[in-house]
PDB file of N, CA and C in Angstrom:
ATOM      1  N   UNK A   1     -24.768  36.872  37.507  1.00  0.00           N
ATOM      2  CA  UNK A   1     -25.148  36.799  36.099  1.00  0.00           C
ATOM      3  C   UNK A   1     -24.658  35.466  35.516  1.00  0.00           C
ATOM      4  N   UNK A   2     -25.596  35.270  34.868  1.00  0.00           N
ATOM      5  CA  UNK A   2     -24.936  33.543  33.985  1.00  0.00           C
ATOM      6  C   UNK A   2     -24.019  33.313  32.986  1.00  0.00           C
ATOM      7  N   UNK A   3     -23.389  32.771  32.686  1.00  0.00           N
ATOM      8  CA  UNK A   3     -22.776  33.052  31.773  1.00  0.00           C
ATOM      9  C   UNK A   3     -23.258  32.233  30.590  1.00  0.00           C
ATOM     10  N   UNK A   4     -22.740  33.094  29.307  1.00  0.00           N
ATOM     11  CA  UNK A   4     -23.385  32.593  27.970  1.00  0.00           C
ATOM     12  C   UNK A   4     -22.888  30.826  27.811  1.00  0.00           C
ATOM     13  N   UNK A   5     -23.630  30.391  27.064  1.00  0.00           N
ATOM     14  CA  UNK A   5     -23.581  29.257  26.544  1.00  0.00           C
ATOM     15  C   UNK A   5     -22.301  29.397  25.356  1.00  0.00           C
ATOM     16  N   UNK A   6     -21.492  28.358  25.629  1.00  0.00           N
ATOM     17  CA  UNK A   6     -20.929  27.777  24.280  1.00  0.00           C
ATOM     18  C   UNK A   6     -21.235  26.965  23.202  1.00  0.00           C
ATOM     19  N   UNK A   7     -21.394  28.096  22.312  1.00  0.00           N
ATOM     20  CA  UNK A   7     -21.942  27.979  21.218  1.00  0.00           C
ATOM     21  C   UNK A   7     -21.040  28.338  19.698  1.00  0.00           C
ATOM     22  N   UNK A   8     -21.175  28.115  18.512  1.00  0.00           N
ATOM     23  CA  UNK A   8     -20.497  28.604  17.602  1.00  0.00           C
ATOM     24  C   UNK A   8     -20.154  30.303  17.290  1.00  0.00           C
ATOM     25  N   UNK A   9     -21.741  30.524  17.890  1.00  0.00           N
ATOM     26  CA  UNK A   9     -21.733  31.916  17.697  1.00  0.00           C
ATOM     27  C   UNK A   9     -20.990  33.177  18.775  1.00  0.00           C
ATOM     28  N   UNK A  10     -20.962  32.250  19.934  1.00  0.00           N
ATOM     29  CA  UNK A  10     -20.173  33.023  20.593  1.00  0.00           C
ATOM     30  C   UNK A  10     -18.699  33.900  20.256  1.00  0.00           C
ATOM     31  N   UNK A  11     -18.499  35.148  20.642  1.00  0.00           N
ATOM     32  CA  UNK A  11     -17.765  36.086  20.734  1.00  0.00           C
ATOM     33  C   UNK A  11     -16.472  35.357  21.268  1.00  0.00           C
ATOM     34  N   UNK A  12     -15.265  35.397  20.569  1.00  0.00           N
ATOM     35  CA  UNK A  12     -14.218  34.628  21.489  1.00  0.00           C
ATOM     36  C   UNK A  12     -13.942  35.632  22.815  1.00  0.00           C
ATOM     37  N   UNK A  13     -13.892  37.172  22.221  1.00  0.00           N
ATOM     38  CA  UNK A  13     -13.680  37.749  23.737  1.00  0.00           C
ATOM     39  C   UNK A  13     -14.460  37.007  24.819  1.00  0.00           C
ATOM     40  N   UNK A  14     -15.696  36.975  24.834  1.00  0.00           N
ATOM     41  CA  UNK A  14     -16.768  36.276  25.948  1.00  0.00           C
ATOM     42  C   UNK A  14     -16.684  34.870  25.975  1.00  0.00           C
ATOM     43  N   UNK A  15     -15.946  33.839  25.313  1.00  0.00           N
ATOM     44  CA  UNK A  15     -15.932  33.088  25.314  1.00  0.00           C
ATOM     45  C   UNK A  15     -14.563  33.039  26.568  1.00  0.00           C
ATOM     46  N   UNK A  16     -13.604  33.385  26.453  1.00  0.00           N
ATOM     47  CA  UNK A  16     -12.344  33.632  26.946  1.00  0.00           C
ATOM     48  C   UNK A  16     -12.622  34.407  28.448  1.00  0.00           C
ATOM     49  N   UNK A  17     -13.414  35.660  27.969  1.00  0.00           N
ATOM     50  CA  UNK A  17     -13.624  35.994  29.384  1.00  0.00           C
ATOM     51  C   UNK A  17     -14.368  34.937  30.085  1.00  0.00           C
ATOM     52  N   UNK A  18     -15.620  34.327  30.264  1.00  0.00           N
ATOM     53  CA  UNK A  18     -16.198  33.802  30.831  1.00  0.00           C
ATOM     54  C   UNK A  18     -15.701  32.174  31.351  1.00  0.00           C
ATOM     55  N   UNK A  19     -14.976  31.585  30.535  1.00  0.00           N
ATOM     56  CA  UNK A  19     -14.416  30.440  30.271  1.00  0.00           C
ATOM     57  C   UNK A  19     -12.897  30.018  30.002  1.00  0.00           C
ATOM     58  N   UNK A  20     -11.907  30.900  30.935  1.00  0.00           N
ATOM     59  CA  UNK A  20     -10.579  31.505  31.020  1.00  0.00           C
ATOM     60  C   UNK A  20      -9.717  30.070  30.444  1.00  0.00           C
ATOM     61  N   UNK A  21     -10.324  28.972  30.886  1.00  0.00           N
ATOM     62  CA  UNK A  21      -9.714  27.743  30.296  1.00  0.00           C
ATOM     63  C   UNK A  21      -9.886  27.441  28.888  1.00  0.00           C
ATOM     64  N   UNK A  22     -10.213  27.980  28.095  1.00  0.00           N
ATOM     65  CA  UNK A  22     -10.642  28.061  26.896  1.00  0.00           C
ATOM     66  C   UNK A  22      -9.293  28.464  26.358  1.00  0.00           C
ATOM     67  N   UNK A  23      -8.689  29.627  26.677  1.00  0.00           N
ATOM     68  CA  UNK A  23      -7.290  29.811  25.622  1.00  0.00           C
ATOM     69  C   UNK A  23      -6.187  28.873  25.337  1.00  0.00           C
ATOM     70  N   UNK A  24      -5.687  27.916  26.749  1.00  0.00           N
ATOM     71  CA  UNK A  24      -5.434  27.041  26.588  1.00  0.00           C
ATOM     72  C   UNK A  24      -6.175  25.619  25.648  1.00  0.00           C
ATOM     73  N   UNK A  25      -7.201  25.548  26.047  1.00  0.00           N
ATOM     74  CA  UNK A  25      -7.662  24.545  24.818  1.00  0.00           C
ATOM     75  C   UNK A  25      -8.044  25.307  23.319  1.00  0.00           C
ATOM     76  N   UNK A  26      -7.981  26.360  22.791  1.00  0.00           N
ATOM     77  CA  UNK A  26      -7.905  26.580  21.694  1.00  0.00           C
ATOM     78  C   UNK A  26      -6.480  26.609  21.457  1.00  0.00           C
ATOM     79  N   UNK A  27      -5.713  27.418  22.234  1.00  0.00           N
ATOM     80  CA  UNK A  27      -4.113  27.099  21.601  1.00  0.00           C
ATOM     81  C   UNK A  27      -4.069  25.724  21.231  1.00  0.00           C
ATOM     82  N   UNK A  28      -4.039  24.982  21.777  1.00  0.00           N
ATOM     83  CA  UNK A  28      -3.952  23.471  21.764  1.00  0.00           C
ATOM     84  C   UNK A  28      -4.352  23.529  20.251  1.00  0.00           C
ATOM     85  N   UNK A  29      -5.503  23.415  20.521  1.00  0.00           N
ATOM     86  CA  UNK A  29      -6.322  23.270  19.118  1.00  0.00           C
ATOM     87  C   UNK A  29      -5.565  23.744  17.775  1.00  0.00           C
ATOM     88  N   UNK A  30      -5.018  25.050  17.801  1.00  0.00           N
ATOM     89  CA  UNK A  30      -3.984  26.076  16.729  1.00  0.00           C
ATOM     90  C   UNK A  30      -5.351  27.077  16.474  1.00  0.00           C
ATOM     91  N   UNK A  31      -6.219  27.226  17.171  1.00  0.00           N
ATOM     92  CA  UNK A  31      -7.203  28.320  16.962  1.00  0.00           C
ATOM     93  C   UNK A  31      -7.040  29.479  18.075  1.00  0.00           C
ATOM     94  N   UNK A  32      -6.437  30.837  17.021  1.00  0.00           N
ATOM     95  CA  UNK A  32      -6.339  32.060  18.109  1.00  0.00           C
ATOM     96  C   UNK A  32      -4.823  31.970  18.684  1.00  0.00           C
ATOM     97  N   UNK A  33      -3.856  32.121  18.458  1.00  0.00           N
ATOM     98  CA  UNK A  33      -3.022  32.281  19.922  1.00  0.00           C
ATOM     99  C   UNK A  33      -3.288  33.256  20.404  1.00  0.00           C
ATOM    100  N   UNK A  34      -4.246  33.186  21.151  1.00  0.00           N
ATOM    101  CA  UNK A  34      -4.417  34.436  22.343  1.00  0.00           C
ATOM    102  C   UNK A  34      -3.226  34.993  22.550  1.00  0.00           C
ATOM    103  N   UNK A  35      -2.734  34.093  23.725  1.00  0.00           N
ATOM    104  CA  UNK A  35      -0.968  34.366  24.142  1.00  0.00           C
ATOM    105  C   UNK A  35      -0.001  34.871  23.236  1.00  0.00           C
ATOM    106  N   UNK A  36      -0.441  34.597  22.241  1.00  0.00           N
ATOM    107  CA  UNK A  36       0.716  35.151  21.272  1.00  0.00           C
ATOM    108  C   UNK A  36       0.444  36.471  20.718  1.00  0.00           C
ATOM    109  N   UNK A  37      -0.658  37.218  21.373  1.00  0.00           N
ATOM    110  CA  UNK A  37      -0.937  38.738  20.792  1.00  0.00           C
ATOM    111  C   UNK A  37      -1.791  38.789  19.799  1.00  0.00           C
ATOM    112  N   UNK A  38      -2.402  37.774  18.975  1.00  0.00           N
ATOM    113  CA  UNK A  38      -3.471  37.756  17.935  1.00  0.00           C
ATOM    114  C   UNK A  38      -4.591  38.125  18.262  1.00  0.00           C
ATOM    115  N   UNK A  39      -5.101  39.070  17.404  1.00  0.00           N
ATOM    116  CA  UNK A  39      -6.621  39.738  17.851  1.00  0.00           C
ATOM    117  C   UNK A  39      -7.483  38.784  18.122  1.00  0.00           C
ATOM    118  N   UNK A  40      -8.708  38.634  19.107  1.00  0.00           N
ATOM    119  CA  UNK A  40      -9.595  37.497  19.223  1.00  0.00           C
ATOM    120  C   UNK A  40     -10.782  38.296  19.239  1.00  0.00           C
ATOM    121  N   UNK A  41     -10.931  39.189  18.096  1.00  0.00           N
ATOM    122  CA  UNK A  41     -12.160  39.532  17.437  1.00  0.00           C
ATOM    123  C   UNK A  41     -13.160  38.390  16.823  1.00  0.00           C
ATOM    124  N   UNK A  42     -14.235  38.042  16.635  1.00  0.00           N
ATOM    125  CA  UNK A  42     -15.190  37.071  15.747  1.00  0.00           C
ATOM    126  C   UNK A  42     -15.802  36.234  16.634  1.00  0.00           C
ATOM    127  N   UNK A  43     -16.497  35.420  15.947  1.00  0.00           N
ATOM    128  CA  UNK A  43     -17.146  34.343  16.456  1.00  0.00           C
ATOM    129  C   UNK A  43     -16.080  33.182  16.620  1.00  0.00           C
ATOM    130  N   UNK A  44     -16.578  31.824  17.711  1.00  0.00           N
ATOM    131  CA  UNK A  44     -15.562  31.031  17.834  1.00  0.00           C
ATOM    132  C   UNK A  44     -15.824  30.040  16.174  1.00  0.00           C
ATOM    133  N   UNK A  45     -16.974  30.379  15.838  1.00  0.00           N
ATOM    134  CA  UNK A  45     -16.978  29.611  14.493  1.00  0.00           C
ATOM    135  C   UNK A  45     -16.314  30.569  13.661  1.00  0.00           C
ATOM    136  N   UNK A  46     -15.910  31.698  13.165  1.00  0.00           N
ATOM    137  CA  UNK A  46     -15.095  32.181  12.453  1.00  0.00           C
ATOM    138  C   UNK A  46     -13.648  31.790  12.755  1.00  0.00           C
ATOM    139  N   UNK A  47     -12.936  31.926  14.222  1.00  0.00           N
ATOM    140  CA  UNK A  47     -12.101  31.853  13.944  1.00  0.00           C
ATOM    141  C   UNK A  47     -11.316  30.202  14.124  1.00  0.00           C
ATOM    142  N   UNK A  48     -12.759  28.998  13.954  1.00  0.00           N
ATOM    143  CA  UNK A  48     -12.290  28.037  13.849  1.00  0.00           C
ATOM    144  C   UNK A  48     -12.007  27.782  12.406  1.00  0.00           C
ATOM    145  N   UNK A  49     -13.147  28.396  11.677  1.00  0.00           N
ATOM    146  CA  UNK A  49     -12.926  28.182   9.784  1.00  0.00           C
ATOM    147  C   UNK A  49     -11.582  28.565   9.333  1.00  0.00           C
ATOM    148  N   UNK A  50     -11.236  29.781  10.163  1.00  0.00           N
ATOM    149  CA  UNK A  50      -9.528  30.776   9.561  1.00  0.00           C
ATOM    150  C   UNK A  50      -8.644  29.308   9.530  1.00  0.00           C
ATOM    151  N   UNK A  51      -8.750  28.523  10.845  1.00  0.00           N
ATOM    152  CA  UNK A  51      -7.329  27.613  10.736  1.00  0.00           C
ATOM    153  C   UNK A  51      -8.140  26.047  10.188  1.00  0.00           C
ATOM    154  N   UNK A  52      -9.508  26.065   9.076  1.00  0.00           N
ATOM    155  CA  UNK A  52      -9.535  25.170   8.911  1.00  0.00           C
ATOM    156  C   UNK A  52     -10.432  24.044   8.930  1.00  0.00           C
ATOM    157  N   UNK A  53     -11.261  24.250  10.323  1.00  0.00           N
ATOM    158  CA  UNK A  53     -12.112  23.301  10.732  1.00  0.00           C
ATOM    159  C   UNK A  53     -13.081  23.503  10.305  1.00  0.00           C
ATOM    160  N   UNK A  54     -13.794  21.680   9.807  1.00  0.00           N
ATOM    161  CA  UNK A  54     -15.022  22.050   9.157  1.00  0.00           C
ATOM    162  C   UNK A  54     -16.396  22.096  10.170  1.00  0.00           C
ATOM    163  N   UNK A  55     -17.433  22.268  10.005  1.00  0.00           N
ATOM    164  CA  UNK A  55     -18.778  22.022  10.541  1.00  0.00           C
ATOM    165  C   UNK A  55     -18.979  20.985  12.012  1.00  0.00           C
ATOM    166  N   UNK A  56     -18.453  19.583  11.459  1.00  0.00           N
ATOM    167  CA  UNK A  56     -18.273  18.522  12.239  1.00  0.00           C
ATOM    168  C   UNK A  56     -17.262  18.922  13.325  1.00  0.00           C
ATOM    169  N   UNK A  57     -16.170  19.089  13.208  1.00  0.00           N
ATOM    170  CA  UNK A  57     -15.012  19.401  13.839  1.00  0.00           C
ATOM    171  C   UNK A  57     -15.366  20.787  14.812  1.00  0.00           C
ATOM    172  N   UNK A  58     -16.231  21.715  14.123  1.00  0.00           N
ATOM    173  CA  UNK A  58     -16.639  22.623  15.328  1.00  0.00           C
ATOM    174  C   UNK A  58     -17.692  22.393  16.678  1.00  0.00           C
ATOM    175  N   UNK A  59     -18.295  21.582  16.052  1.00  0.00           N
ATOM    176  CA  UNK A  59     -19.423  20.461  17.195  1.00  0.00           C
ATOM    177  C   UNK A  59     -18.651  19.954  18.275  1.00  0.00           C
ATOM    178  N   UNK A  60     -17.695  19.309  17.873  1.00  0.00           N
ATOM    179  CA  UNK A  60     -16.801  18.545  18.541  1.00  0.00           C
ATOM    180  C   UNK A  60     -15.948  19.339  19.658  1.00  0.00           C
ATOM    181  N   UNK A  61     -15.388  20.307  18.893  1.00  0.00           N
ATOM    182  CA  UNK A  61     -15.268  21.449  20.167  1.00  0.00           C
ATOM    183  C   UNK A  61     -15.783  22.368  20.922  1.00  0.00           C
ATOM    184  N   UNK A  62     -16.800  22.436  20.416  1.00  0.00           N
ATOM    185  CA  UNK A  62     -17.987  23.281  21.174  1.00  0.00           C
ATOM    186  C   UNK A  62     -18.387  21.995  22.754  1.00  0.00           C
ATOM    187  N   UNK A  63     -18.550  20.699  21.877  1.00  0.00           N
ATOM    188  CA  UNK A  63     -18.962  19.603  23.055  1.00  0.00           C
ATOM    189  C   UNK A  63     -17.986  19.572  23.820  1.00  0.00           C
ATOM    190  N   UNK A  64     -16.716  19.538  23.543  1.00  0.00           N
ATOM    191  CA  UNK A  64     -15.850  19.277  24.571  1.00  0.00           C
ATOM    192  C   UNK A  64     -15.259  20.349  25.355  1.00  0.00           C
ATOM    193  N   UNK A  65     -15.744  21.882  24.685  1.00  0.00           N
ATOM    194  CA  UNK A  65     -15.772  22.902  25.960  1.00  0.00           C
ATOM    195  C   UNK A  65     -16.616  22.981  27.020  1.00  0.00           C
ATOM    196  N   UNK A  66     -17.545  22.488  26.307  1.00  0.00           N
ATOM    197  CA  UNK A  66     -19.326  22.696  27.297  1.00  0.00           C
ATOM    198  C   UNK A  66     -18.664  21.390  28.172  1.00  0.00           C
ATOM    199  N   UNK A  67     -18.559  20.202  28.073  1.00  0.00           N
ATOM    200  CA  UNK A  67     -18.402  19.137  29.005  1.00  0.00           C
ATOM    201  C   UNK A  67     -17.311  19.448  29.979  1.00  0.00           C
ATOM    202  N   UNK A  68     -15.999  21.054  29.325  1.00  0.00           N
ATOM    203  CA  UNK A  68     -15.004  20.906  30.181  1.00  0.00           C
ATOM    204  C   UNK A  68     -15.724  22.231  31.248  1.00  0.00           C
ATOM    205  N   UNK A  69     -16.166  22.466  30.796  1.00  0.00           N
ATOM    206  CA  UNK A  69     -16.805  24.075  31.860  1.00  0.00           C
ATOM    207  C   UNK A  69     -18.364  23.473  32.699  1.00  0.00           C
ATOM    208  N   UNK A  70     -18.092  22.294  32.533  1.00  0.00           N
ATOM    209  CA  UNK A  70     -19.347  21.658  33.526  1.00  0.00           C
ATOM    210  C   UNK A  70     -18.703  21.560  35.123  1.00  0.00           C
TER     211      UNK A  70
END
């Protein structure tokens, strides 16, 4: 099965499941501490808005997940 595209709309669970390197680069980021027990209910665009990031800034990480899961 393929896995979903990273996208804004993506589910962080499925984002995380599918793309396990992802928690580390959102911790990084300060979006989600997974690791730290925080629910990772929403979209990855919701829970980039919670800590902040605008529109532009979510592009930017969406591109640089997709380029890191190539």
């Amino acid at each position: 099965m393929a896995k979903p595209d990273i996208t804004k709309d993506i589910e962080i669970e499925d984002l995380v499941r599918n793309y396990p390197f992802t928690v580390k680069y959102l911790s990084e980021k300060g979006i989600k501490c997974i690791a730290c027990g925080e629910p990772i209910w929403g979209t990855l665009e919701e829970a980039a808005k919670e800590k902040g990031f605008d529109d532009t800034a979510i592009v930017q990480i969406i591109n640089e997940m997709a380029s890191l899961a190539d």
